[in-house]
Protein backbone atom coordinates (compact mmCIF):
# COMPACT_ATOMS: atom_id res chain seq x y z
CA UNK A 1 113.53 45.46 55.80
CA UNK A 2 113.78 48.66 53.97
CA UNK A 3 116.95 47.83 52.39
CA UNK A 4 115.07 44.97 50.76
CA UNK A 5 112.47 47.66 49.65
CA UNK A 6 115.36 49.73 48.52
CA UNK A 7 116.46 47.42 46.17
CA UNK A 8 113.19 46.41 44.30
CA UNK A 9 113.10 49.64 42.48
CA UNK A 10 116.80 49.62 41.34
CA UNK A 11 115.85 45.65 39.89
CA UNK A 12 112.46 46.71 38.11
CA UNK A 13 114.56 49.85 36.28
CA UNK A 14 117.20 47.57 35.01
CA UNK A 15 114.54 45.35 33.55
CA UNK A 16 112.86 48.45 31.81
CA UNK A 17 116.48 49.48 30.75
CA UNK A 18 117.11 46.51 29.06
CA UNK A 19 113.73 46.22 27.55
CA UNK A 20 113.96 49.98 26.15
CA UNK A 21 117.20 49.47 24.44
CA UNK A 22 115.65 45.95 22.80
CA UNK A 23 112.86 48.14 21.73
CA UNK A 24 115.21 50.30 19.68
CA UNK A 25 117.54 47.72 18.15
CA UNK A 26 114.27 45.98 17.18
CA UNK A 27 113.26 48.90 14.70
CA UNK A 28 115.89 47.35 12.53
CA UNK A 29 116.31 43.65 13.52
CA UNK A 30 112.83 42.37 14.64
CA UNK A 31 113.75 38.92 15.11
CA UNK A 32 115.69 39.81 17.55
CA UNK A 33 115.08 38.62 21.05
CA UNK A 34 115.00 40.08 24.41
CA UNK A 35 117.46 37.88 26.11
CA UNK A 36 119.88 38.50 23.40
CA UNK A 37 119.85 41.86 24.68
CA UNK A 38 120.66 41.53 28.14
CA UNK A 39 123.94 39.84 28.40
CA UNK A 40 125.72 42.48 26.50
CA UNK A 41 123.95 45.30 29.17
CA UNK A 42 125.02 43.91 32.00
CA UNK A 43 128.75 43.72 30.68
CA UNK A 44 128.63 46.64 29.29
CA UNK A 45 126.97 48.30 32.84
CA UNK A 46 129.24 46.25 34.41
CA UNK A 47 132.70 47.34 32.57
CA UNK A 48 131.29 51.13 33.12
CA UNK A 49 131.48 50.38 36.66
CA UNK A 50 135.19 48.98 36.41
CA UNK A 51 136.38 50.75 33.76
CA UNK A 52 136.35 54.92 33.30
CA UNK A 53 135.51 56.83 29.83
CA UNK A 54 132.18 54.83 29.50
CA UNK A 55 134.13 51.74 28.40
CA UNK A 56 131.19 49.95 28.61
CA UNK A 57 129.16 51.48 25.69
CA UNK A 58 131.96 50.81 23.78
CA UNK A 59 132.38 46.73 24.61
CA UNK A 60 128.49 47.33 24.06
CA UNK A 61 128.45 48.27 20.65
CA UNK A 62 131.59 46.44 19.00
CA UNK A 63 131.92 43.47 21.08
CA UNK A 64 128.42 41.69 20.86
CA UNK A 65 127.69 42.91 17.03
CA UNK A 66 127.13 38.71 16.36
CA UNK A 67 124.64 38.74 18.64
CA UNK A 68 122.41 41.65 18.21
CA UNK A 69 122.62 40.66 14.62
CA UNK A 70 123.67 45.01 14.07
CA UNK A 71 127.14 46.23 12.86
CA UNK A 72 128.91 48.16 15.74
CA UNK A 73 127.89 51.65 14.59
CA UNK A 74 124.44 50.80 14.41
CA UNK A 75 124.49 49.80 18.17
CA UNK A 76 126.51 52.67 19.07
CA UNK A 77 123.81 55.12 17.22
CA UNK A 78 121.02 53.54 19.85
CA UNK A 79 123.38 54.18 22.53
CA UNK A 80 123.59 57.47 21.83
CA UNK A 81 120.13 57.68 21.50
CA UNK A 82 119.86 56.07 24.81
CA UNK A 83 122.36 59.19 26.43
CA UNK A 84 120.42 61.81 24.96
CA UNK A 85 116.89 60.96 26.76
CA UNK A 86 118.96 59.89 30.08
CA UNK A 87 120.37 63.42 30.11
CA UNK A 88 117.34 64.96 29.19
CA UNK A 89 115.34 63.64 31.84
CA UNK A 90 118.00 63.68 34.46
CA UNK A 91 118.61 67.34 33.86
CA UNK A 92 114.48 68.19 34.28
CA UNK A 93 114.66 65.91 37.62
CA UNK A 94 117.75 68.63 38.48
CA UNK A 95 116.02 71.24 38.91
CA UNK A 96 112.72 69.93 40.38
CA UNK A 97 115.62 68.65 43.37
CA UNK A 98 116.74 72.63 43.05
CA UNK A 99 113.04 73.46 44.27
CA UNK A 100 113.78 73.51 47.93
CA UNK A 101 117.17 74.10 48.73
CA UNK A 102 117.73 75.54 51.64
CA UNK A 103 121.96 76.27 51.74
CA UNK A 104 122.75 78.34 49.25
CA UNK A 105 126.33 78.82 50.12
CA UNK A 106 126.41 75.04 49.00
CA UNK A 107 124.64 75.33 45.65
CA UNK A 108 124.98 79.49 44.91
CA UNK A 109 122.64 80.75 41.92
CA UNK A 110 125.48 81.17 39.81
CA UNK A 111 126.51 77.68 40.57
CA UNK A 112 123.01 76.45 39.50
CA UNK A 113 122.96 79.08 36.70
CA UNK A 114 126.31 77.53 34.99
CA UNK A 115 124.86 73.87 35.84
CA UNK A 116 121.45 75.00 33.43
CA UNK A 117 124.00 76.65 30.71
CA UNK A 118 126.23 73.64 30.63
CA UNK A 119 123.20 70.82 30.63
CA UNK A 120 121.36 73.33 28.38
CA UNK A 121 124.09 72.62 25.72
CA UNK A 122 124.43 69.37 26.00
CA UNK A 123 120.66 68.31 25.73
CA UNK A 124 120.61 70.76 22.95
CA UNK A 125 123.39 69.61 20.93
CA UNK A 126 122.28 65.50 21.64
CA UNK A 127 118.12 66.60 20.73
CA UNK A 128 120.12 68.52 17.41
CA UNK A 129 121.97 65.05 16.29
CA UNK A 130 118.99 63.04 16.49
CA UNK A 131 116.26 65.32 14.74
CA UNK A 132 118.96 66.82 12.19
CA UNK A 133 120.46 63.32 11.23
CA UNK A 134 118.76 63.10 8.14
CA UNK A 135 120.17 66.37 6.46
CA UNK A 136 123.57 65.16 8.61
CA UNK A 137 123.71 62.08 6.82
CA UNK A 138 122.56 64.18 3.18
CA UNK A 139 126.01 65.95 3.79
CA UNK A 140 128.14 62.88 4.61
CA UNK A 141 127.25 61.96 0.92
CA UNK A 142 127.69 64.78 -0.91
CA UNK A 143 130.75 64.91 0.98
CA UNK A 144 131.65 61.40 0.25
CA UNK A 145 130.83 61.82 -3.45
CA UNK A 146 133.14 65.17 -4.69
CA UNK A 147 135.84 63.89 -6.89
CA UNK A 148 138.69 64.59 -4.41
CA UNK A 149 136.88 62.20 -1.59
CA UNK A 150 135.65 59.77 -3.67
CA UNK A 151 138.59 58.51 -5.28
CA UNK A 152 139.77 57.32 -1.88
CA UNK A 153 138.63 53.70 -1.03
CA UNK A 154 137.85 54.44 1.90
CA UNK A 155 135.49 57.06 1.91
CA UNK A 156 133.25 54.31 1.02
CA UNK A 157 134.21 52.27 4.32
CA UNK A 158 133.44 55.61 6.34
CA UNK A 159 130.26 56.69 4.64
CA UNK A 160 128.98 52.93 5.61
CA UNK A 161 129.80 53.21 8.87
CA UNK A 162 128.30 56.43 9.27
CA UNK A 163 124.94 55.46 7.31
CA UNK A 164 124.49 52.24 10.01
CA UNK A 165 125.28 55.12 13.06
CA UNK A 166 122.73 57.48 11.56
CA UNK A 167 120.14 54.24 11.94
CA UNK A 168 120.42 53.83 14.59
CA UNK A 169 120.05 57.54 16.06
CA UNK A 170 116.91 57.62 13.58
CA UNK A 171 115.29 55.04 15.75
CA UNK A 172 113.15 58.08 17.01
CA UNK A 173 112.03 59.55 13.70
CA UNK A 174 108.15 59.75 14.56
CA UNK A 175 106.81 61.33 17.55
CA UNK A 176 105.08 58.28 18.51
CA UNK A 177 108.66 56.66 18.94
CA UNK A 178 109.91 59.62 20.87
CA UNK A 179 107.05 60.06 23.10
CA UNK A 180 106.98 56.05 23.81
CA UNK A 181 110.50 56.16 24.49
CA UNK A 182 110.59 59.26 27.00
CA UNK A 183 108.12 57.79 29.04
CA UNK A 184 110.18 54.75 29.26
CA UNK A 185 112.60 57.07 30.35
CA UNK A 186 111.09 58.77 32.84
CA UNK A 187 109.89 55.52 34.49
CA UNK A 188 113.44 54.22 34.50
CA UNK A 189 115.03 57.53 36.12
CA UNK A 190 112.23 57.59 38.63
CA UNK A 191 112.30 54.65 40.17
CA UNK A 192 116.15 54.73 40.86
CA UNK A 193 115.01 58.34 42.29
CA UNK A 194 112.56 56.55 44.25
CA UNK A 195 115.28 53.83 45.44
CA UNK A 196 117.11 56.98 47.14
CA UNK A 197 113.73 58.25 48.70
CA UNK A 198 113.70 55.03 50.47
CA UNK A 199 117.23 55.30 51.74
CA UNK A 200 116.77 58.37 53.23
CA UNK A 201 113.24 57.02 54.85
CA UNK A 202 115.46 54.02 56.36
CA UNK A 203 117.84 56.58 58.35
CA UNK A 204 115.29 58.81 59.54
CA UNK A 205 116.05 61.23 56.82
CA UNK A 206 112.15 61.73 55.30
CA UNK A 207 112.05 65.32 57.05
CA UNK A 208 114.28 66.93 54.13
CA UNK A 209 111.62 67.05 51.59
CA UNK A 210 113.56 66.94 48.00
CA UNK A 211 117.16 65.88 49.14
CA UNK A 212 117.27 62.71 48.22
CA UNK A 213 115.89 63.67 44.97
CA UNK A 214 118.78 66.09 44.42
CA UNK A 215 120.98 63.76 45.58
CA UNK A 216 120.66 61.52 42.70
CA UNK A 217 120.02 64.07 40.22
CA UNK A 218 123.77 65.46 41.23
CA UNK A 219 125.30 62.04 41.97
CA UNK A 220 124.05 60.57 38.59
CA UNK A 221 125.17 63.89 36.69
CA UNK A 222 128.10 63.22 37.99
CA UNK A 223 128.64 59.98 36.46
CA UNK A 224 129.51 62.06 33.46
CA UNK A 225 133.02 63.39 34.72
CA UNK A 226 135.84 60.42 34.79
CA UNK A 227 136.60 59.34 37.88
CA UNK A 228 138.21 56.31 39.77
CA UNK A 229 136.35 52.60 38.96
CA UNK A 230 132.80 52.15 40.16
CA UNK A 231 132.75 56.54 40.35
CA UNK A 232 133.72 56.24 43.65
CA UNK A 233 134.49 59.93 44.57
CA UNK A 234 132.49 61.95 42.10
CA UNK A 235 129.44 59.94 42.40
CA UNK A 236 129.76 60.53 46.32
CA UNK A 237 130.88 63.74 46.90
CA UNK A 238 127.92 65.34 44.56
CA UNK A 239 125.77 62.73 45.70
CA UNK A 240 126.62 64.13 49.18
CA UNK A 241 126.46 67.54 48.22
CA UNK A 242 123.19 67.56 47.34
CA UNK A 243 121.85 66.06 50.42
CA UNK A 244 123.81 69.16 52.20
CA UNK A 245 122.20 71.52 49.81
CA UNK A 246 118.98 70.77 52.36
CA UNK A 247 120.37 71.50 55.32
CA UNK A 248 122.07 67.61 56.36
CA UNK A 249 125.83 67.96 57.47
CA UNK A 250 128.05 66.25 56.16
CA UNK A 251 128.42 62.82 58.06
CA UNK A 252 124.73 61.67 57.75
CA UNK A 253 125.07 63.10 54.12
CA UNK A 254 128.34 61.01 53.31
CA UNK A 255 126.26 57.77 55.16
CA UNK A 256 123.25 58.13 53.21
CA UNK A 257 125.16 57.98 50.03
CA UNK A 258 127.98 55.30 50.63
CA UNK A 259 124.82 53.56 51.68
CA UNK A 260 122.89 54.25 48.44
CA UNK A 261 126.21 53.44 46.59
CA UNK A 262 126.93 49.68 48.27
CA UNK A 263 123.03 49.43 47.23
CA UNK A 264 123.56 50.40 43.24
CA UNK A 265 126.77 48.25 43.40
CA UNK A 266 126.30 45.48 45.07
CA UNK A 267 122.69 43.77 43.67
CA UNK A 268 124.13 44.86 39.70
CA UNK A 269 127.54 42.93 40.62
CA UNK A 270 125.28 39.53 42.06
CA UNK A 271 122.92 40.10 39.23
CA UNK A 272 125.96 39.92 36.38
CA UNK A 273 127.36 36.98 38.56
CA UNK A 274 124.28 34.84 38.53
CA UNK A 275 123.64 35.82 35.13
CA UNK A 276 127.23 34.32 34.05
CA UNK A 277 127.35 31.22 36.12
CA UNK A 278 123.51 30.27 34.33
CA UNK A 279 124.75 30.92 30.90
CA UNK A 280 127.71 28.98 31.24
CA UNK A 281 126.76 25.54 31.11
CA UNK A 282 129.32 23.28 32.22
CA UNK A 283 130.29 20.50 29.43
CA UNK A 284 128.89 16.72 29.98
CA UNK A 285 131.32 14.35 30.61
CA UNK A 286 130.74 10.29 29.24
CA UNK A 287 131.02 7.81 31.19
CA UNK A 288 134.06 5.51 30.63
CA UNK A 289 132.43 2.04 29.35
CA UNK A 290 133.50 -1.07 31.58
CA UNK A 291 135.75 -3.32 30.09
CA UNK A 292 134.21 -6.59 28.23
CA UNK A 293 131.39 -4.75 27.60
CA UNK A 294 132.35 -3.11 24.15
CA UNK A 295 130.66 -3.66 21.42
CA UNK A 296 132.13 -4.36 17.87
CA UNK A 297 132.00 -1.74 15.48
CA UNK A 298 132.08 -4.41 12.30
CA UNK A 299 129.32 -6.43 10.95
CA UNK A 300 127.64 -8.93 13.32
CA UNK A 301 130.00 -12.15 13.44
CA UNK A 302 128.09 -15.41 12.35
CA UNK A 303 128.36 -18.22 15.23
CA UNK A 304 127.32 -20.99 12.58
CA UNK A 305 130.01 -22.85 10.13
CA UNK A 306 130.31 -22.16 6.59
CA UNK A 307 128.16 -24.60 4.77
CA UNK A 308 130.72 -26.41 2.49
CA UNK A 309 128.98 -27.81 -0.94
């Protein structure tokens, strides 16, 4: 029963996922629709899963271009929007996990010193590309426009590319649109938080206060480095590790999260499959017509004789 549970939170988040991302591409194309949006997630979800490097943004934002009605660096500019609040928020869920921990020969200060640094940066830099973009994209055009670039043709190529990418990071230039959009974010990131919360309560695990929460704080972080398909290994081990930062060993810690990890993969793999097999319609086949009953093609034949003068 509680693996049922477990996977109602993981399904609502994808929904809001989907819907978020619609929400942004719809700043610039609002007759765009919500189911045109989802196919090209879930592959792009899906070939992140198979594939390592994030190849799935990248099928995301050049392979479906027809049908988000955007040009490829437009789509990639959301997605990067898109990484930036993910990271944000992931990195503030961190170190609410870090409020408890119990071993810390596991997780040592410096360890979670160098982990703020590194994050630190990162958000920094991301937060720095979206609210500087407009004086970014000021430079790419004085740039563009000095005599010994502009004589090139394409300069002009690269400067379009890079004016569609700067729309689509400027998707959160009011603080309305950022605020909206972090809450959306937050909502998303909690209730896969909340999916490993009910793990944990379905092997007896409730008793170690924040673990699961740093459990998928590390195991999502860790997402980030490149790793084998599906992130088996990195997504595990921190995964793991975090669970051990509260005290678990190690075997109940490695269950919990192979458990949590069959539960991420396996719904998102029947959810693409279903997906597929109801947007591939099969074609309709005719019926062969019987013989004798064929009708002619020409002009009706007249079954009375010519009247002769």
């Amino acid at each position: 029963m509680w693996l049922v549970v477990c996977v109602i939170p993981w399904i609502i988040s994808l929904f809001i996922r989907v819907t978020r991302w619609w929400w942004i591409l719809r700043i610039h194309v609002p007759d765009l629709t919500l189911q045109a949006c989802v196919w090209p997630y879930l592959i792009g979800a899906l070939l992140n899963l198979a594939i390592p490097l994030r190849a799935g943004d990248v099928a995301r934002a050049f392979g479906f271009c027809k049908q988000l009605k955007s040009p490829a660096t437009r789509v990639l500019g959301t997605l990067v929007v898109e990484r930036v609040f993910d990271l944000l928020v992931v990195v503030i869920f961190f170190f609410v996990g870090l409020i408890g921990v119990t071993a810390t020969d596991v997780l040592p200060p410096m360890m979670q010193l160098i982990a703020a640094f590194v994050a630190g940066i990162g958000v920094a830099g991301l937060i720095a590309l979206i609210m500087g973009q407009r004086l970014l994209r000021q430079w790419v055009h004085t740039i563009a426009g000095h005599d010994r670039v502009s004589k090139y043709a394409f300069s002009r190529t690269v400067v379009g590319w890079l004016d569609h990418f700067f729309d689509g990071v400027s998707s959160m230039r009011t603080p309305a649109m950022f605020w909206k959009f972090l809450a959306f974010t937050i909502v998303v990131w909690s209730l896969e938080g909340l999916m490993f919360i009910f793990v944990a309560i379905s092997l007896n695990l409730q008793n170690f206060t924040l673990a699961p929460w740093l459990s998928f704080t590390m195991a999502t972080l860790a997402t980030t480095i490149p790793s084998a398909p599906g992130f088996v290994g990195t997504f595990d081990y921190f995964g793991a590790l975090g669970m051990v930062a509260y005290g678990l060993d190690w075997n109940r810690a490695a269950a919990f999260i192979v458990l949590v990890h069959l539960i991420l993969v396996t719904p998102f793999s029947v959810v693409v499959l279903v997906w597929i097999f109801r947007s591939q319609r099969p074609p309709r086949i005719s019926k062969p017509s019987k013989p004798g009953l064929t009708k002619q093609s020409g002009p009706k034949a007249s079954s009375e004789r010519p009247h002769t003068p």
